[in-house]
N, C-alpha and C. Protein backbone atom coordinates (compact mmCIF):
# COMPACT_ATOMS: atom_id res chain seq x y z
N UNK A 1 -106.27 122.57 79.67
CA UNK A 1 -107.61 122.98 79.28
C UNK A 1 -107.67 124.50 79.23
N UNK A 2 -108.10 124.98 77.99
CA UNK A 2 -108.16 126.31 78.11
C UNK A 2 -109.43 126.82 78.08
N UNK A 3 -109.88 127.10 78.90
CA UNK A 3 -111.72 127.88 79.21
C UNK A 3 -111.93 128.98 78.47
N UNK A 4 -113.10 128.77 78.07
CA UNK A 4 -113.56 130.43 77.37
C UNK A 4 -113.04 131.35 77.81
N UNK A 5 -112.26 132.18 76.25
CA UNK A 5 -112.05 133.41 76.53
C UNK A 5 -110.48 133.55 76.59
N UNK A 6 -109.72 132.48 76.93
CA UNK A 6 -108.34 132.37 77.50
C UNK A 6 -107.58 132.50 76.24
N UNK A 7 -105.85 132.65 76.70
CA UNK A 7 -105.44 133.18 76.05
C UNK A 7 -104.45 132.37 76.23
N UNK A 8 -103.43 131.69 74.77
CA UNK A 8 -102.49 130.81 75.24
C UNK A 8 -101.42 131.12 73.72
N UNK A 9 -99.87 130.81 74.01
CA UNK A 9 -98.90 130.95 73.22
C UNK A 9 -98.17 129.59 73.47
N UNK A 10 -97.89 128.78 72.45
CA UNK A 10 -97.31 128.00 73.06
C UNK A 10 -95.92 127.73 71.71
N UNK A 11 -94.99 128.07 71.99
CA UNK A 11 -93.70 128.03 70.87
C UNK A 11 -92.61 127.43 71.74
N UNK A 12 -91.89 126.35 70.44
CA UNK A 12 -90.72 125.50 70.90
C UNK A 12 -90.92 125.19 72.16
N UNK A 13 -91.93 124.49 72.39
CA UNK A 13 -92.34 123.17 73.34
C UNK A 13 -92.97 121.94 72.84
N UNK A 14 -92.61 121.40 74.08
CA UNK A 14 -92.85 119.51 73.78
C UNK A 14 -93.69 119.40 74.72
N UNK A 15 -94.93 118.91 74.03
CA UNK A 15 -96.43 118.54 75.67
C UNK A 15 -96.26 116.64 75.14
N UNK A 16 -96.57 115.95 75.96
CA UNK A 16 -96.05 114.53 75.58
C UNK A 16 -96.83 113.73 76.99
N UNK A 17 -97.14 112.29 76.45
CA UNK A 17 -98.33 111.77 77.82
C UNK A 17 -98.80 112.28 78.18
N UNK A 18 -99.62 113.01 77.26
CA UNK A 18 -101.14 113.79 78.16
C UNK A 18 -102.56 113.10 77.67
N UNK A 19 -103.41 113.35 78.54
CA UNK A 19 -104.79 112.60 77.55
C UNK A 19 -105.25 113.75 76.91
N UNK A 20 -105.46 114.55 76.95
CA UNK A 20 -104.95 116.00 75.96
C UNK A 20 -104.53 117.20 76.00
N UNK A 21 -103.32 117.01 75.32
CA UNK A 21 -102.02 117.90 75.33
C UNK A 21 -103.34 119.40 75.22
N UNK A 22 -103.89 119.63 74.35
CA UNK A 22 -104.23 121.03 74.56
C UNK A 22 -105.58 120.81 74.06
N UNK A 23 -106.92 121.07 75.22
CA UNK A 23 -108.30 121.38 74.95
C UNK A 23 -109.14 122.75 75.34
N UNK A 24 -109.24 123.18 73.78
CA UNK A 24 -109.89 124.52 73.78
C UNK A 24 -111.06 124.85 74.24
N UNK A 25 -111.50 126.23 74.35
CA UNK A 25 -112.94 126.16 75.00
C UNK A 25 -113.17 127.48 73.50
N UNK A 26 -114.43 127.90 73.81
CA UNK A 26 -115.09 129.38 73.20
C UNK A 26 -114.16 130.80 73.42
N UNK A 27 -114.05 131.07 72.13
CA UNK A 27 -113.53 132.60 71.90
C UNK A 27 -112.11 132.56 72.73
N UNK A 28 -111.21 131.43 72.35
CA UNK A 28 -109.97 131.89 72.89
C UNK A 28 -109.03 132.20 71.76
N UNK A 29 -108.33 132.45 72.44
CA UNK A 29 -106.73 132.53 71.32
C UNK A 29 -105.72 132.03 71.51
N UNK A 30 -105.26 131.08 70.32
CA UNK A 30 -104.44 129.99 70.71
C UNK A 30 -103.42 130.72 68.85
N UNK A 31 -102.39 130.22 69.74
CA UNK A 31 -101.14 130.42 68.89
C UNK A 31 -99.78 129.51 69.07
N UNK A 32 -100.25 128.70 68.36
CA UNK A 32 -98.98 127.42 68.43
C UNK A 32 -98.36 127.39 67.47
N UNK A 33 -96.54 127.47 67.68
CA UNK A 33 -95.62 127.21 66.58
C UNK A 33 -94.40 126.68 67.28
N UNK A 34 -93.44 125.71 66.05
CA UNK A 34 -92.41 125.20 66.38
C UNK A 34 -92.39 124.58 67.63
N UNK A 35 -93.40 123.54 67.56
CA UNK A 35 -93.70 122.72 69.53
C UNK A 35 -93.80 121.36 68.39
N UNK A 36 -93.98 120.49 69.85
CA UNK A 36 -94.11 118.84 69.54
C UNK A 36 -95.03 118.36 70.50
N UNK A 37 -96.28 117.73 69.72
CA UNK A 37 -97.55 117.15 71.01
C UNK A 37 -97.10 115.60 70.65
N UNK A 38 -96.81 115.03 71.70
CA UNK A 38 -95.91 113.65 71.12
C UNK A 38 -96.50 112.65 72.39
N UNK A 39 -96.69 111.12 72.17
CA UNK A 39 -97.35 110.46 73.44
C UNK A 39 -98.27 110.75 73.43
N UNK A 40 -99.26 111.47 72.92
CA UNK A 40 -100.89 112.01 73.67
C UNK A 40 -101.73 110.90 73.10
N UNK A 41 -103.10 110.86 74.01
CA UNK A 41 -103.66 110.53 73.34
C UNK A 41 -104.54 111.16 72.35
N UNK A 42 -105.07 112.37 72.47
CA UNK A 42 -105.23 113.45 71.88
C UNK A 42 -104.74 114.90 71.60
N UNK A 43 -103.71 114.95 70.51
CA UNK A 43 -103.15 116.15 70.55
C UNK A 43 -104.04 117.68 70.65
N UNK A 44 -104.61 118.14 70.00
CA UNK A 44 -105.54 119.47 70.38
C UNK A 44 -106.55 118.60 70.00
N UNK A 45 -107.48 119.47 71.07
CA UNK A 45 -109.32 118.45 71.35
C UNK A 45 -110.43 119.82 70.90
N UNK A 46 -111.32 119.93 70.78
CA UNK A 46 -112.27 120.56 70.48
C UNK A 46 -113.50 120.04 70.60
N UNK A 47 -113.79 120.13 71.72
CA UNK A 47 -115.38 119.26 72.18
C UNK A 47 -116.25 119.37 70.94
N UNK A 48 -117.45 118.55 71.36
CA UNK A 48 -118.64 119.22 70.59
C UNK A 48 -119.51 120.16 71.17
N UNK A 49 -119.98 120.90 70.26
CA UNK A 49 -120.85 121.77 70.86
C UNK A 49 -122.41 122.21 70.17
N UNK A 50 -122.98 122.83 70.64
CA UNK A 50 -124.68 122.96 70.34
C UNK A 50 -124.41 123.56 68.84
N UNK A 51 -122.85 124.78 68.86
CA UNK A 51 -123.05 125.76 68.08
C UNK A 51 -121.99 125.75 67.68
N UNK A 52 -121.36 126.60 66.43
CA UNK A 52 -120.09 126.58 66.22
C UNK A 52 -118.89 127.12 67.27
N UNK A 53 -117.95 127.32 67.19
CA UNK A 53 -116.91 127.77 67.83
C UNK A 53 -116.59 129.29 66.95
N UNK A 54 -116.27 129.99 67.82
CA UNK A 54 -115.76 131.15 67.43
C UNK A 54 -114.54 131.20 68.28
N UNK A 55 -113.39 132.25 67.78
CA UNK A 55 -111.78 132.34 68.14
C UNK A 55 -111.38 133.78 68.10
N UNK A 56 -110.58 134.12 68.87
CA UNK A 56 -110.05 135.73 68.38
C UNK A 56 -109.19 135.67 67.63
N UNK A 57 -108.25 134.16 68.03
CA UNK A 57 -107.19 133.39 66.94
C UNK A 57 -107.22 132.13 67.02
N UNK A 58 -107.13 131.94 65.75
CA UNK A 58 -106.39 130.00 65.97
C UNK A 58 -105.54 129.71 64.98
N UNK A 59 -104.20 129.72 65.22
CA UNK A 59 -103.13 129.25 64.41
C UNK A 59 -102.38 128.36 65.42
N UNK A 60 -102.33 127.08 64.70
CA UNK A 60 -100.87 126.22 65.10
C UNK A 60 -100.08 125.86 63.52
N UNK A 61 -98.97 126.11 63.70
CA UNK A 61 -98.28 126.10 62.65
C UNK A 61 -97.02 125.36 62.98
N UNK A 62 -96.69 124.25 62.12
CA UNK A 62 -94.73 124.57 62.20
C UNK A 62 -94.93 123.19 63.21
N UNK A 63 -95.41 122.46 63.79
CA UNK A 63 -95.59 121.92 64.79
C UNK A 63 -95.97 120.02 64.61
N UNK A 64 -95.54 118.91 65.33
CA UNK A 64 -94.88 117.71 65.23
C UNK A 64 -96.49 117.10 65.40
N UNK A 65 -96.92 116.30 65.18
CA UNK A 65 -97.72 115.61 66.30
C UNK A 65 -97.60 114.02 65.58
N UNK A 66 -96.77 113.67 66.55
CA UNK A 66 -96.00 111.95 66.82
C UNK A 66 -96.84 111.43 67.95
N UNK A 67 -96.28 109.87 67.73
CA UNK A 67 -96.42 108.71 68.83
C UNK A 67 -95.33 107.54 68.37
N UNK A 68 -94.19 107.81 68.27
CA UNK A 68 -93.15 107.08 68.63
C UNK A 68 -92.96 105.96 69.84
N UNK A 69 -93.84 106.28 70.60
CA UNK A 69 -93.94 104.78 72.26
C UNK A 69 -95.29 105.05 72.34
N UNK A 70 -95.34 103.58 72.96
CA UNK A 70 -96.69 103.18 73.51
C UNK A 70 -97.36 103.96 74.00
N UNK A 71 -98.55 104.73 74.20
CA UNK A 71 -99.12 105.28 75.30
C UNK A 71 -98.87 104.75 76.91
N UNK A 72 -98.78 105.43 77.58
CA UNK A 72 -99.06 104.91 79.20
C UNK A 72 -100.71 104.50 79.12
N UNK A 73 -100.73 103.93 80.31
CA UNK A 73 -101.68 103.22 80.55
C UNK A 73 -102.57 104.56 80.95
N UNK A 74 -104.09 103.80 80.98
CA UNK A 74 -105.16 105.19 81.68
C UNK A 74 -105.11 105.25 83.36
N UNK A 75 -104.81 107.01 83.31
CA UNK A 75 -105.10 106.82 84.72
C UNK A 75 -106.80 106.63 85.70
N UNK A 76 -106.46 106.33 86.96
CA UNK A 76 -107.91 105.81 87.42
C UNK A 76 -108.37 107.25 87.40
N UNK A 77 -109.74 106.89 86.96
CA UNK A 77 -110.94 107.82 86.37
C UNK A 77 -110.67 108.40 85.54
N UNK A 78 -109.86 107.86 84.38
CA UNK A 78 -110.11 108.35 82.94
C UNK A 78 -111.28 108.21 82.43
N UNK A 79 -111.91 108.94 82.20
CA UNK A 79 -113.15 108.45 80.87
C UNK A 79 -112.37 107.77 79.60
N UNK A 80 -111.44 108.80 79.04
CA UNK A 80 -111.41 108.16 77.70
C UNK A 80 -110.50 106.38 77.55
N UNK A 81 -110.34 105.90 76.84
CA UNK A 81 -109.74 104.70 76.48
C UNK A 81 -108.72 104.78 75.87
N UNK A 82 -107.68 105.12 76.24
CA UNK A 82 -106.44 104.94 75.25
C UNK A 82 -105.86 103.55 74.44
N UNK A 83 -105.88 103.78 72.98
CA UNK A 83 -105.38 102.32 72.88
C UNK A 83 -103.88 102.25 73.19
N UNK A 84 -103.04 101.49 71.78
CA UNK A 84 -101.66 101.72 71.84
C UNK A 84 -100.80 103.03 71.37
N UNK A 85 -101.68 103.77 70.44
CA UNK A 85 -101.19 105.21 70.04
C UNK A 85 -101.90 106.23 69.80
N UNK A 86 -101.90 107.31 69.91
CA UNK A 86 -102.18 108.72 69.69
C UNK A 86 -103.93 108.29 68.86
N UNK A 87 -104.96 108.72 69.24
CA UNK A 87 -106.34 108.38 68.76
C UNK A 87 -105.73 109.21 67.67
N UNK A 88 -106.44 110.45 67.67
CA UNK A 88 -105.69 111.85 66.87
C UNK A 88 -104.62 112.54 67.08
N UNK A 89 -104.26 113.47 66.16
CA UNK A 89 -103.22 114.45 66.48
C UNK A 89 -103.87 115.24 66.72
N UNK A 90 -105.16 115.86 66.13
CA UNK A 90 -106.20 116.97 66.11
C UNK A 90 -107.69 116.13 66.21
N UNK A 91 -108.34 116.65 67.31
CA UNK A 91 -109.75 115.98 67.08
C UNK A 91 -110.60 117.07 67.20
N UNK A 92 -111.40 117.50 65.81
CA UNK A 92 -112.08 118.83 65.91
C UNK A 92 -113.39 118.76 65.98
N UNK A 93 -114.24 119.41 66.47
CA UNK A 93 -115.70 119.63 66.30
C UNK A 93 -116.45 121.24 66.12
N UNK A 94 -117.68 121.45 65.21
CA UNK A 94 -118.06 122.29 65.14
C UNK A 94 -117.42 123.49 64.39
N UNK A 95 -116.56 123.54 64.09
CA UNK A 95 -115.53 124.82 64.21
C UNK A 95 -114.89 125.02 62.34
N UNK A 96 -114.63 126.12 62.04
CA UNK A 96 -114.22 126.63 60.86
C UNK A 96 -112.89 126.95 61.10
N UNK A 97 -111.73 125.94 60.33
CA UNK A 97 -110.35 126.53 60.85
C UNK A 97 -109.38 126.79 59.68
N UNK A 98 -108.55 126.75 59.49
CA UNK A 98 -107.14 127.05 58.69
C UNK A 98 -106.25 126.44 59.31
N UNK A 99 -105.35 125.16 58.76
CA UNK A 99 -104.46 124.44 59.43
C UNK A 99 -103.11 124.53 58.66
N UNK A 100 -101.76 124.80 58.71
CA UNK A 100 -101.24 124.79 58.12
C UNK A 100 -99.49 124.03 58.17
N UNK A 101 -98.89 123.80 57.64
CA UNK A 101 -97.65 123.28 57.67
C UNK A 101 -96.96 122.39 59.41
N UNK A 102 -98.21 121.82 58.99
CA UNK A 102 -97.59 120.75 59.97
C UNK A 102 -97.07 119.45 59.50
N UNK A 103 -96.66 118.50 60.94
CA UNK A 103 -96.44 117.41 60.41
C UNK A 103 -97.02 116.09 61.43
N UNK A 104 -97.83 115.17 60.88
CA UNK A 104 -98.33 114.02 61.84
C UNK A 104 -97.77 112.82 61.60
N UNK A 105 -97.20 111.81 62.22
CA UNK A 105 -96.78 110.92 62.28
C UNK A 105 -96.62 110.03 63.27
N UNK A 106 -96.73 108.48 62.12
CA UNK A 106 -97.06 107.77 63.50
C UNK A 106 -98.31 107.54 64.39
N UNK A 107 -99.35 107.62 64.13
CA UNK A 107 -100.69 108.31 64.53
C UNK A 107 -102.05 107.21 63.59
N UNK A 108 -103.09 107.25 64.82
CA UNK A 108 -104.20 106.36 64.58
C UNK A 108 -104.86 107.26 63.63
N UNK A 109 -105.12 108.44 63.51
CA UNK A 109 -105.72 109.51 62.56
C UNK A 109 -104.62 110.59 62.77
N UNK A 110 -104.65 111.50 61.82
CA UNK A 110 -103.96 112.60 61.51
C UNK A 110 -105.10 114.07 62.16
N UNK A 111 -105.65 114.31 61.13
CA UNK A 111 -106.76 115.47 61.81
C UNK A 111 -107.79 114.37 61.30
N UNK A 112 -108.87 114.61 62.46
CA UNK A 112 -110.50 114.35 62.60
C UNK A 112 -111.13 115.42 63.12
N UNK A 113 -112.06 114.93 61.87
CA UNK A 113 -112.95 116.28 62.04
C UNK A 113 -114.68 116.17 61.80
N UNK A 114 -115.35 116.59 62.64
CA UNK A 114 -116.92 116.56 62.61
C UNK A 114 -117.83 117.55 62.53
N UNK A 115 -118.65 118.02 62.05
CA UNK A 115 -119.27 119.08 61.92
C UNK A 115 -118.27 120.21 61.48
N UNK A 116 -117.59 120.36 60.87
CA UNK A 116 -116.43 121.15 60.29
C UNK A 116 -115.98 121.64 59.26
N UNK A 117 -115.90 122.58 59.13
CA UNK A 117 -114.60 123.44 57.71
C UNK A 117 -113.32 123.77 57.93
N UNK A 118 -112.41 122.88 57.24
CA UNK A 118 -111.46 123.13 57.55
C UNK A 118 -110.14 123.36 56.24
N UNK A 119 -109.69 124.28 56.11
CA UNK A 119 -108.77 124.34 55.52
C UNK A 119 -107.41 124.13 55.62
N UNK A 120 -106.59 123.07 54.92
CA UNK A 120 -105.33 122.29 55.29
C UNK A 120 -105.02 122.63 54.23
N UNK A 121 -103.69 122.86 54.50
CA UNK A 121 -102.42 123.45 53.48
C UNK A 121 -100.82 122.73 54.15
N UNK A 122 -100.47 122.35 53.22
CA UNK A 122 -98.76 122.04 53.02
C UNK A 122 -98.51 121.71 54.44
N UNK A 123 -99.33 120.10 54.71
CA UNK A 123 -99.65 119.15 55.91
C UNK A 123 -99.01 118.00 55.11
N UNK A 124 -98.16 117.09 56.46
CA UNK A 124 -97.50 115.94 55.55
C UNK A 124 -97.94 115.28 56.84
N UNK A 125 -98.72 113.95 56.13
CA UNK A 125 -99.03 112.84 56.77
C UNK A 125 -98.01 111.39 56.54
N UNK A 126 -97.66 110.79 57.73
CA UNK A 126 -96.86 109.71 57.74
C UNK A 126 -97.20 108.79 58.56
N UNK A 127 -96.72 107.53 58.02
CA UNK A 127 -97.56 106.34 58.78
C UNK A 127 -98.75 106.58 59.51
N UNK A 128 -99.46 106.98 59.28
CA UNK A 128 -100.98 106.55 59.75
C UNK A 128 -101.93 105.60 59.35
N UNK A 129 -101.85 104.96 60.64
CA UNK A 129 -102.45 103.46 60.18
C UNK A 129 -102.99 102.93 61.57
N UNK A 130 -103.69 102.31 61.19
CA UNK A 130 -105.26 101.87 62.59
C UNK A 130 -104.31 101.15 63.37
N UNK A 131 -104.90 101.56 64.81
CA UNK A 131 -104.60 101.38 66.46
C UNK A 131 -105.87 100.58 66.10
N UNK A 132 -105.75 99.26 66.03
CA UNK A 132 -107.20 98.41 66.24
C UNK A 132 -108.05 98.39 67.31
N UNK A 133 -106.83 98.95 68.81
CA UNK A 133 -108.27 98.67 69.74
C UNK A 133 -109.02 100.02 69.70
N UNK A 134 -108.96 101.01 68.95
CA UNK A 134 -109.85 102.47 68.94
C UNK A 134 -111.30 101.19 67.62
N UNK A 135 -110.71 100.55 66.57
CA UNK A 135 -112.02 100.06 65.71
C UNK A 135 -113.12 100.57 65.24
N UNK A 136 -112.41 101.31 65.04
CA UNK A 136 -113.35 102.73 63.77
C UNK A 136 -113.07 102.42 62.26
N UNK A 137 -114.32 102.72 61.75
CA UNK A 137 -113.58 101.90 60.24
C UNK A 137 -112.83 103.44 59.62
N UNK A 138 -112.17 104.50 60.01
CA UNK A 138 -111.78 105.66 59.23
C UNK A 138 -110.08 105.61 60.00
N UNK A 139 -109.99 104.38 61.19
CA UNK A 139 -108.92 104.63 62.01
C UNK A 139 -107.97 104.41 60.60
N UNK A 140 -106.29 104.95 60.50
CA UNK A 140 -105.54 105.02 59.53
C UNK A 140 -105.74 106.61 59.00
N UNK A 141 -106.63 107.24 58.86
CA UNK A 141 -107.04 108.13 57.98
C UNK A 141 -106.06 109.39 58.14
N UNK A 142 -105.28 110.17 57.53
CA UNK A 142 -104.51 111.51 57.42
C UNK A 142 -105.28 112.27 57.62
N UNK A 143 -106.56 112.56 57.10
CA UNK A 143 -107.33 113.14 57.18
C UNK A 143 -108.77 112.74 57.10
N UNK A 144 -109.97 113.20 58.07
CA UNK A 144 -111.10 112.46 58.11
C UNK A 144 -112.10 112.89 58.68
N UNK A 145 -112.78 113.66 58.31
CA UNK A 145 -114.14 114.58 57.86
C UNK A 145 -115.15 114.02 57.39
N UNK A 146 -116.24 114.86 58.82
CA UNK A 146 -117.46 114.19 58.46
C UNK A 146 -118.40 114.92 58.79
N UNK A 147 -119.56 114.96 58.28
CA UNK A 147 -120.95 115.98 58.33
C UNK A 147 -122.05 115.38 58.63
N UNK A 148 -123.43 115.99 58.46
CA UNK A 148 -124.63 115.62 58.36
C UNK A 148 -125.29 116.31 57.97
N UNK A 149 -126.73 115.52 57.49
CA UNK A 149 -127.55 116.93 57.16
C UNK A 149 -127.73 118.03 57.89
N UNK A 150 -127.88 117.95 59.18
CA UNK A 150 -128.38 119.16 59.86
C UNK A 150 -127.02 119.95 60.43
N UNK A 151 -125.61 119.51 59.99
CA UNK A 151 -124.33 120.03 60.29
C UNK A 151 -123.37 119.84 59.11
N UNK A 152 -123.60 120.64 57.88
CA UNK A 152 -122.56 120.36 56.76
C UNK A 152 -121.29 120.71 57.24
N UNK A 153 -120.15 120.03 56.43
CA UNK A 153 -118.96 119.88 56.54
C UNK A 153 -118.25 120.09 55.16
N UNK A 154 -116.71 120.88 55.42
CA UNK A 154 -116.18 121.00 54.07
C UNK A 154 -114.66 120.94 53.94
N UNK A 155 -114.17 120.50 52.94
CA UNK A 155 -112.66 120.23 53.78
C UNK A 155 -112.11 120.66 52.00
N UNK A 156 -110.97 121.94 52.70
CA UNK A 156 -110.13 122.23 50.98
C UNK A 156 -108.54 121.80 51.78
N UNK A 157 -108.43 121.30 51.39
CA UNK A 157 -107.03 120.48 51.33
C UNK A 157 -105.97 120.76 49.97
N UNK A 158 -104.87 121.13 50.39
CA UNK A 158 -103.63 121.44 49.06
C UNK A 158 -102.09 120.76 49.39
N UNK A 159 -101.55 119.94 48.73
CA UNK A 159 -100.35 119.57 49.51
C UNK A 159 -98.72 120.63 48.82
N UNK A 160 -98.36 119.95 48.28
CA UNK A 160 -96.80 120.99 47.85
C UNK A 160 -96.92 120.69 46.61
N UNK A 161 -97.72 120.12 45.61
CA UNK A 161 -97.32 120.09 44.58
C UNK A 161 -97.27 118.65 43.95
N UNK A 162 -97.66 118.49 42.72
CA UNK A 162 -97.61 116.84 42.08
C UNK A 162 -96.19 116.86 41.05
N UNK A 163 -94.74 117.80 40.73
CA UNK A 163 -94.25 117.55 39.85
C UNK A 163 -93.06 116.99 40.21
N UNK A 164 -92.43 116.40 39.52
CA UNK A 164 -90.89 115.59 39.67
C UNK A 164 -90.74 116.68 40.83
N UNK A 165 -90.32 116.16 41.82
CA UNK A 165 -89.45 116.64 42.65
C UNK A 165 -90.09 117.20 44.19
N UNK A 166 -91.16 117.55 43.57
CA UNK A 166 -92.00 117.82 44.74
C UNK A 166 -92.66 117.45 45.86
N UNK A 167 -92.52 117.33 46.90
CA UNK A 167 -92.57 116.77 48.38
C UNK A 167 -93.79 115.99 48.34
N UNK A 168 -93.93 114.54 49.18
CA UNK A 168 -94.89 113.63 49.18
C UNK A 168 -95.42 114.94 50.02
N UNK A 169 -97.40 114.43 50.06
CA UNK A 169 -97.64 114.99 51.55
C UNK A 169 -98.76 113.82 51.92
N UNK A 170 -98.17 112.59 51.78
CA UNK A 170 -98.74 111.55 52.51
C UNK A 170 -97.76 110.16 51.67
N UNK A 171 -97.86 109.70 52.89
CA UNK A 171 -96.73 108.59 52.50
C UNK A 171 -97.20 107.00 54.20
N UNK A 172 -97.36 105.88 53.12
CA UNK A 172 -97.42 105.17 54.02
C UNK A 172 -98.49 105.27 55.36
N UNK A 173 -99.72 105.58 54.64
CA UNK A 173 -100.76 105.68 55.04
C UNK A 173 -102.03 105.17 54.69
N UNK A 174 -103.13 104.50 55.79
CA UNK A 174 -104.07 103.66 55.37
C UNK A 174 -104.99 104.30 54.27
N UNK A 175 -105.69 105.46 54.63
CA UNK A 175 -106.36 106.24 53.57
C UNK A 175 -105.58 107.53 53.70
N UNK A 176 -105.62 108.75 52.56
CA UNK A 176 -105.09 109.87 52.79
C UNK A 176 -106.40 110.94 53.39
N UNK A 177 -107.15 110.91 52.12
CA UNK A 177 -108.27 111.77 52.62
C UNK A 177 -110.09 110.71 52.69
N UNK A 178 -110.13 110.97 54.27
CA UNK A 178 -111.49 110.03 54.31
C UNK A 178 -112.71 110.81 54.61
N UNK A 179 -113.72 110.94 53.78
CA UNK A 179 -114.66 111.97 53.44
C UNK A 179 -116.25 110.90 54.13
N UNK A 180 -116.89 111.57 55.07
CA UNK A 180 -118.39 111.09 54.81
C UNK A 180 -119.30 112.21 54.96
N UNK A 181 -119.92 112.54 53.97
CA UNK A 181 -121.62 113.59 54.07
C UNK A 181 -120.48 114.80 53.98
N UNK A 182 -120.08 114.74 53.00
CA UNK A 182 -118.81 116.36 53.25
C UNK A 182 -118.79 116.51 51.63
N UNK A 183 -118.07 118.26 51.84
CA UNK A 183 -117.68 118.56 50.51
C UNK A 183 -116.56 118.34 50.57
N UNK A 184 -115.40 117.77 49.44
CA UNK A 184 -113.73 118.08 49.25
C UNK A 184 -113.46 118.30 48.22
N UNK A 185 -112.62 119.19 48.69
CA UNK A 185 -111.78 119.85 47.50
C UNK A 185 -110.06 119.21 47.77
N UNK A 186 -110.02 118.32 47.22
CA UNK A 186 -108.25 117.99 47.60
C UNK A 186 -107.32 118.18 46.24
N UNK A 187 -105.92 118.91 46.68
CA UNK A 187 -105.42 118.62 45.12
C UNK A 187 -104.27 118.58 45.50
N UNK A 188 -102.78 119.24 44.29
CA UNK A 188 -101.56 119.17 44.91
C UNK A 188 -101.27 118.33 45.63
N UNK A 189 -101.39 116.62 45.72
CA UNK A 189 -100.77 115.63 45.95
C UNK A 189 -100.03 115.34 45.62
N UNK A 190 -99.18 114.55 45.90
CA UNK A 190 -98.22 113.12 45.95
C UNK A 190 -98.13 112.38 47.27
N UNK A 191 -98.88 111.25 46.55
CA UNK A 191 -99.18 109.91 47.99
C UNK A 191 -98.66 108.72 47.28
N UNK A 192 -97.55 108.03 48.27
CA UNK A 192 -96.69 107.15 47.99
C UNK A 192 -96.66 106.21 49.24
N UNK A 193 -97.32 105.05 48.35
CA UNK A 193 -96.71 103.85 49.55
C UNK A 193 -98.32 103.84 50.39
N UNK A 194 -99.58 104.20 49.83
CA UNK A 194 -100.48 104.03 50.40
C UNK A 194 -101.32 102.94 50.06
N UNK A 195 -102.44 102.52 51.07
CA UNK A 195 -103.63 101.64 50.71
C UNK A 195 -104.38 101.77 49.94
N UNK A 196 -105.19 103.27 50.42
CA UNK A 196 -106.01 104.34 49.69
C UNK A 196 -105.87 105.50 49.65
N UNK A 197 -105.96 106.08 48.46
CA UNK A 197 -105.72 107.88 48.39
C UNK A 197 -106.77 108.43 49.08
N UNK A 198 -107.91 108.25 48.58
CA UNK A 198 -109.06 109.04 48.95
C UNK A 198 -110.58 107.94 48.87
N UNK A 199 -111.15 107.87 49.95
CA UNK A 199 -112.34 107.52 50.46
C UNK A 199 -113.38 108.48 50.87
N UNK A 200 -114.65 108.31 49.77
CA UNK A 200 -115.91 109.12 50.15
C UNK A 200 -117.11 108.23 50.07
N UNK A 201 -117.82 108.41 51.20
CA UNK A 201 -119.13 107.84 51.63
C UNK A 201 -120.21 108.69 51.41
């Protein structure tokens, strides 16, 4: 848990069985590259809050977020419910970010996101597909953004490119991009081996 204000680096590490590998607070600075959040049930968390989030930094880059084994069981006085894998890799709230060149796999959602702007770039989603006991109808989703009236939401999304040769950036996934009460901008795809490309409510 990192409390307002704090200051964290985290490069070429593995955080793994945590109920969350890394939860931010207000005005910190977080700088993640070349690590693996693997086992969690939530890879980076971002509460909700009254107001947006502000950062001095926020980059994670370069970085894994798997569930290859079962979760462990919850420990006594967990609040949250773990099912059989990773809820999210990223579960965001409130907050305006820039996400870039990662990779999720294996995973009940990829990034979730609420009250949010977020910009994703040259992100490759793999097998993501619903943990039934979480029973969310967006569980599967690579990506999955959502707003309201009184909290708009906006999501620009770009993958590597649509031409012969050019890298999937979703493959074998329930939906790629799942949109409700939001703006999207998605382009530069190639999605192979999916259910649904894109879902908006």
């Amino acid at each position: 848990l990192l409390s307002d204000d704090a200051f964290t680096e985290i490069n070429d590490c593995t955080i793994h069985d945590a109920e969350y590998a890394l939860e931010v607070g207000e005005n910190c600075f977080v700088d993640v590259g070349t690590s693996v959040f693997e086992n969690n049930y939530i890879g980076v968390y971002l509460p909700p809050r009254t107001t947006p989030y502000s950062f001095q930094n926020f980059s994670i880059a370069q970085t894994e977020f798997s569930c290859p084994a079962v979760l462990l069981p919850a420990y006594t006085g967990q609040t949250s419910t773990p099912g059989d894998y990773t809820f999210a890799g990223m579960l965001l709230n409130d907050c305006q970010l820039s996400i870039s060149k990662n990779l999720f796999k294996k995973l009940n959602t990829g990034i979730s996101a609420w009250n949010s702007y977020l910009d994703v770039q040259e992100c490759y989603f793999e097998e993501i597909q619903p943990d039934l006991k979480y029973g969310n109808m967006y569980d599967g989703s690579g990506i999955y953004i959502n707003g309201s009236s009184n909290a708009p939401a906006g999501l620009l999304q770009t993958g590597y490119g649509f031409g012969t040769g050019d890298p999937l950036s979703f493959y074998k996934c329930r939906y790629g991009v799942y949109g409700e009460k939001v703006n999207i901008n998605s382009g530069y795809n190639i999605m192979d081996d999916m259910e649904t490309g894109y879902r908006f409510l």
